[in-house]
Protein backbone atom coordinates (compact mmCIF):
# COMPACT_ATOMS: atom_id res chain seq x y z
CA UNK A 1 -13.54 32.14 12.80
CA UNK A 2 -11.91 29.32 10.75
CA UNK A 3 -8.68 29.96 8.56
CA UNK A 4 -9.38 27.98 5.66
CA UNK A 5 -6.46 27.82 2.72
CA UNK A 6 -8.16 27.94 -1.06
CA UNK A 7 -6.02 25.56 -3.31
CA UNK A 8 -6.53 26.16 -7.21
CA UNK A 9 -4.65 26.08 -10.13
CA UNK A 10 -3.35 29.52 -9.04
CA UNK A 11 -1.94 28.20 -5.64
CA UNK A 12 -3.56 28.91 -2.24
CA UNK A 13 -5.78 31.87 -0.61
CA UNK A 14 -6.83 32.58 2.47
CA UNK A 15 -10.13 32.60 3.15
CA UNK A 16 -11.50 33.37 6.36
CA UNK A 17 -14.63 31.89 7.11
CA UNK A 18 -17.17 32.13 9.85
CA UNK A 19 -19.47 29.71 10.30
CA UNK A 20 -22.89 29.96 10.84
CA UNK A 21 -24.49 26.82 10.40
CA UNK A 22 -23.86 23.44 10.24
CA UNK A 23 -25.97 21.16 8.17
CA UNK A 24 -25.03 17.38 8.52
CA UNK A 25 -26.73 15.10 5.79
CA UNK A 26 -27.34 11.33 6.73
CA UNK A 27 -27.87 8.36 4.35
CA UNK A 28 -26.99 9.79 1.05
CA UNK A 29 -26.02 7.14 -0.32
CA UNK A 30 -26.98 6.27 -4.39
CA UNK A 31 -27.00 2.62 -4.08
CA UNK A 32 -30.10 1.09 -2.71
CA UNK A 33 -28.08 -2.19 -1.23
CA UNK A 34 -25.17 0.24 -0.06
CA UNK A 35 -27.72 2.28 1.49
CA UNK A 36 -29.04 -0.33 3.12
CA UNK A 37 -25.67 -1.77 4.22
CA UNK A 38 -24.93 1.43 6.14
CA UNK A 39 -28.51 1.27 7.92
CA UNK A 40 -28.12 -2.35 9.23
CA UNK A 41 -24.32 -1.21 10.59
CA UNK A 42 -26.10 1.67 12.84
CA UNK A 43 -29.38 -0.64 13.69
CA UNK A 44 -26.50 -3.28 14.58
CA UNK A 45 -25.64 -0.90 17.80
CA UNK A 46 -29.64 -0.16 18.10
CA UNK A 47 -29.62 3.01 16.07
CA UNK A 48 -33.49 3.26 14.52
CA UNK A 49 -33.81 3.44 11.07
CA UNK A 50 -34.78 6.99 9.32
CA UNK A 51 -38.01 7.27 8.52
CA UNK A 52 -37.02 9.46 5.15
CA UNK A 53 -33.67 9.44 3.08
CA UNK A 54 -31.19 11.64 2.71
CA UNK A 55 -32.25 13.38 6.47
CA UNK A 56 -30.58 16.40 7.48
CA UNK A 57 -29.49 17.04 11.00
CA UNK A 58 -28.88 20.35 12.40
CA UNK A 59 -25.76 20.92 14.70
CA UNK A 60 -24.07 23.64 16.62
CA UNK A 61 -21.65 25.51 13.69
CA UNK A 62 -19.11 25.86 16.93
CA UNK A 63 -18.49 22.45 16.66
CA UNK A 64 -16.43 22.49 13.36
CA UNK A 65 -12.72 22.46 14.39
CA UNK A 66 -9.43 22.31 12.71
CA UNK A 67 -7.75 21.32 15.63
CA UNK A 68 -5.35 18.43 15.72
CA UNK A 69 -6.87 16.90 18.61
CA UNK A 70 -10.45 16.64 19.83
CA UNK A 71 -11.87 15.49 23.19
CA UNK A 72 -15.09 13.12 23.61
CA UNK A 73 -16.38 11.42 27.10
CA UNK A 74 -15.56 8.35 27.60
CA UNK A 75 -14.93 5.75 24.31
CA UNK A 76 -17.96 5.10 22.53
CA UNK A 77 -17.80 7.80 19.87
CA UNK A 78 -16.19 7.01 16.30
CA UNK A 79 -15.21 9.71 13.46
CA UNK A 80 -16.42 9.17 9.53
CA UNK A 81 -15.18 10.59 6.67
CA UNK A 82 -17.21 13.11 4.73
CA UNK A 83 -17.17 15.48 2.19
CA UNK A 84 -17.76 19.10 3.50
CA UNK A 85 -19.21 22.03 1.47
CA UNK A 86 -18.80 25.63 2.42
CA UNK A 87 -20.70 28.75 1.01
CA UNK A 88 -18.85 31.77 1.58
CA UNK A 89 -19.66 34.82 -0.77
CA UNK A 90 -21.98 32.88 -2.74
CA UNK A 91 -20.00 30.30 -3.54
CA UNK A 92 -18.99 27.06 -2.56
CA UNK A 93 -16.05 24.92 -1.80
CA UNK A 94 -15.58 21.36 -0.45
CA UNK A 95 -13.33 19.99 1.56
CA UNK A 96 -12.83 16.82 3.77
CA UNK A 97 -14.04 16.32 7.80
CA UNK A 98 -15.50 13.80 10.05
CA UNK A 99 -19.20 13.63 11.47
CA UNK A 100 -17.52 12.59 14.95
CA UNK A 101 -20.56 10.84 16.90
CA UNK A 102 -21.24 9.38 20.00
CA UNK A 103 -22.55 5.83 19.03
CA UNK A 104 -23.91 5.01 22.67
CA UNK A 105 -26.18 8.22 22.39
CA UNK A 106 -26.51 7.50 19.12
CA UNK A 107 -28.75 4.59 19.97
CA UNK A 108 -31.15 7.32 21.95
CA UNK A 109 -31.07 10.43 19.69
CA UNK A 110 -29.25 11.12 16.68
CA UNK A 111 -29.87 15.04 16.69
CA UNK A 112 -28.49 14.62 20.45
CA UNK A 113 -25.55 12.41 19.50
CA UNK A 114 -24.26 14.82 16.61
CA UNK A 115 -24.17 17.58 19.38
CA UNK A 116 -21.94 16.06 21.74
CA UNK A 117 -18.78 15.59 19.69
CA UNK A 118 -16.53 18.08 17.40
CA UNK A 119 -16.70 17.91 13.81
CA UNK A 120 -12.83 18.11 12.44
CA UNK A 121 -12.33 19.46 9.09
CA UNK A 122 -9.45 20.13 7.15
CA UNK A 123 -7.71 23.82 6.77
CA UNK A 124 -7.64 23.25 3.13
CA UNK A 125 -10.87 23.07 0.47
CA UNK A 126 -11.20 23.47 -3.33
CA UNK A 127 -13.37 25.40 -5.17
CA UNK A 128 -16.42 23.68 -5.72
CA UNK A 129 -16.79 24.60 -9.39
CA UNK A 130 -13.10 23.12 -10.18
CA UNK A 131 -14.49 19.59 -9.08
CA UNK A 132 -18.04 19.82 -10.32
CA UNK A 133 -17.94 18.36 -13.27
CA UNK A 134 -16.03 15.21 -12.56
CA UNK A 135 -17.46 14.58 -8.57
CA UNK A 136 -18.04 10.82 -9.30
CA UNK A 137 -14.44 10.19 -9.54
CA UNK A 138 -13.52 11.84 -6.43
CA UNK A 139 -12.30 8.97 -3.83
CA UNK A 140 -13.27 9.42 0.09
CA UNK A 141 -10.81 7.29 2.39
CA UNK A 142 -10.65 7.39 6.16
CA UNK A 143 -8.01 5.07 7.83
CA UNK A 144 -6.98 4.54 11.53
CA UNK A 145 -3.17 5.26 12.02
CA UNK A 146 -2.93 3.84 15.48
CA UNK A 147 -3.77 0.54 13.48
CA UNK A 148 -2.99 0.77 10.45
CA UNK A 149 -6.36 -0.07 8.77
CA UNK A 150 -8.04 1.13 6.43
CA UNK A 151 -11.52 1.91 7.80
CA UNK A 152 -13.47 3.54 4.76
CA UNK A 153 -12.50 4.00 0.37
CA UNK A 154 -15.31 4.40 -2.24
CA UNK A 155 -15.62 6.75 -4.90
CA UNK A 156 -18.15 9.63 -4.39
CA UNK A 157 -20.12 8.14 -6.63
CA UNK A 158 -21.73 5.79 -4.52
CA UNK A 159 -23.14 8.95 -2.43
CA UNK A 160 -24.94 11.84 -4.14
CA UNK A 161 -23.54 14.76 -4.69
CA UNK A 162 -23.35 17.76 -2.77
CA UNK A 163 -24.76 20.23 -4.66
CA UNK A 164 -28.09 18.10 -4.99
CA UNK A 165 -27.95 17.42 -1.20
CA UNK A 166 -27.66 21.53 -0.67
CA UNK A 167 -30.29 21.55 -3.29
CA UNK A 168 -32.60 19.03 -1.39
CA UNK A 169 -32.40 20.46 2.01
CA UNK A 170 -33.26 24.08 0.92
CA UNK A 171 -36.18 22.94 -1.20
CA UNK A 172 -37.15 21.51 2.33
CA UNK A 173 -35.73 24.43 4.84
CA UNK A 174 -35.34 27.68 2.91
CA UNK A 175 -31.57 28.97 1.30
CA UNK A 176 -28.61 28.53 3.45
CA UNK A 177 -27.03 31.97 4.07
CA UNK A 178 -23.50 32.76 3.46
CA UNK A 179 -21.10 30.71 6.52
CA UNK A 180 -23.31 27.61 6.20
CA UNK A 181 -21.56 24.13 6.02
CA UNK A 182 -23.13 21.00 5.11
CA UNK A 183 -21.69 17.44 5.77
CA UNK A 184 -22.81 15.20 3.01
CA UNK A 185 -22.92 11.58 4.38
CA UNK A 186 -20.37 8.64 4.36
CA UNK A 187 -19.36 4.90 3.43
CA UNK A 188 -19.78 1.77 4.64
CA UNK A 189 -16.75 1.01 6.91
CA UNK A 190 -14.65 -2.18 6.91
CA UNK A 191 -15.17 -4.45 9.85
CA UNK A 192 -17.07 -3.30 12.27
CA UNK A 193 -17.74 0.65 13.55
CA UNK A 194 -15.59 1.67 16.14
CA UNK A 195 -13.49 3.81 18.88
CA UNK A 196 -9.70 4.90 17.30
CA UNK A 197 -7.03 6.80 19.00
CA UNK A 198 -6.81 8.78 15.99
CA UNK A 199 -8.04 8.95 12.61
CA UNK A 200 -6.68 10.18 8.73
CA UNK A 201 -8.90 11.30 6.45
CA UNK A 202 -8.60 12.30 2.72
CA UNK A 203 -10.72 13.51 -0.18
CA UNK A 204 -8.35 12.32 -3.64
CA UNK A 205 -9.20 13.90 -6.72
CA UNK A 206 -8.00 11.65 -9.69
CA UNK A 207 -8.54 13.89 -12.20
CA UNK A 208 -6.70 17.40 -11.50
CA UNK A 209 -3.87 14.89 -9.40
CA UNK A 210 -4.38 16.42 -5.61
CA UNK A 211 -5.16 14.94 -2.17
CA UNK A 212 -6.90 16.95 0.66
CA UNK A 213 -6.15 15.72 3.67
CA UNK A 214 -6.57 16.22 7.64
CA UNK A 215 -5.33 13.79 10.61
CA UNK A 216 -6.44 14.28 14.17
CA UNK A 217 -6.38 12.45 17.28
CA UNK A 218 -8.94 11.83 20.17
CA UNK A 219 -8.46 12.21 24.12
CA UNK A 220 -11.06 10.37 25.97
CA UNK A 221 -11.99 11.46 28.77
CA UNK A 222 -13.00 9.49 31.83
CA UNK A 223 -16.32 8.74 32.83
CA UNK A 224 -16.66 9.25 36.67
CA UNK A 225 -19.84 7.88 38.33
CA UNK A 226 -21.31 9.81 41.11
């Protein structure tokens, strides 16, 4: 069970939400040469290309986590920030989380990779249907606290949106029941990917003046060798 908060014009609701599955959407992006941008930043630390775009990965729907702090192995895994959409009760909502990977398995097997870490998402999501109609001006930002850099910013234009990624992947895998959650892709980052302490990520909407946001930080664990 996750506790989710429902902020609309009418203030907050709880929602309790219990997830099912977890969809996580790679290469979305719109723009061929941003696309392509993103690819050459994974095949940079020997990640193969996809052989079809958007792909969808399935993940364990135990790994979604509000939690202020996650744990990974060792410090080869970096977060992303990503719009999330929830279907509860028919409908949907979106809010903000990262596709935590590790980038050293990464290299071997991205279905594996997206296994191994959490997923953090933020307590708080909107109604879908309040953001529908003006989605392209929605901004995505991600930065690293620890440093004080911004690591990701782009409106959500440059990615496509997540009703027509839900749209996609059932045409391809059947409707998503009720307590399914879909991550719908990322940005380019600045600099180069990698490891953070910690990590802030927010999902700004311009247009109805409101920010979701969620901060968490990572414990690494050690790696001992036998």
């Amino acid at each position: 069970m996750i506790e989710l908060i429902v902020q609309d014009a009418g203030g907050k609701m709880a929602l309790p939400f219990v997830p099912t599955q977890l969809v996580i959407a790679g290469w979305t992006g719109r723009d061929a040469a941003a696309l392509e941008a993103h690819i050459a930043e994974l095949e940079a630390l020997g990640i193969a290309r996809p052989k079809a775009v958007p792909i969808f990965y399935r993940a364990a729907a135990s790994l979604l986590t509000t939690a202020p702090v996650i744990q990974t192995v060792g410090r080869d895994a970096s977060g992303e920030v990503e719009a999330v959409l929830w279907k509860h009760g028919g409908a949907l909502y979106v809010g903000v989380g990262s596709d935590h990977t590790d980038r050293k398995l990464e290299a071997s097997g991205i279905t594996l990779s997206k296994q191994l870490c959490a997923k953090p998402v933020s307590t708080t999501v909107w109604r879908w249907a309040e953001v529908a109609g003006h989605w392209d001006r929605v901004v995505l930002r991600s930065r690293l606290p620890s440093s004080d850099a911004l690591y990701q910013e782009g409106a959500a234009a440059a990615l496509r949106r997540p009703d027509e990624l839900l749209a996609l992947y059932e045409a391809r895998a059947g409707a998503l029941p009720d307590g399914a959650v879909m991550f719908c892709g990322t940005l380019a980052v600045h600099g180069e990917i990698r490891f953070s302490p910690d990590m802030e990520l927010a999902l700004i909407d311009p247009v109805l003046g409101r920010t979701l946001t969620h901060r968490y930080a990572v414990d690494s664990l050690p790696i001992v060798e036998a």
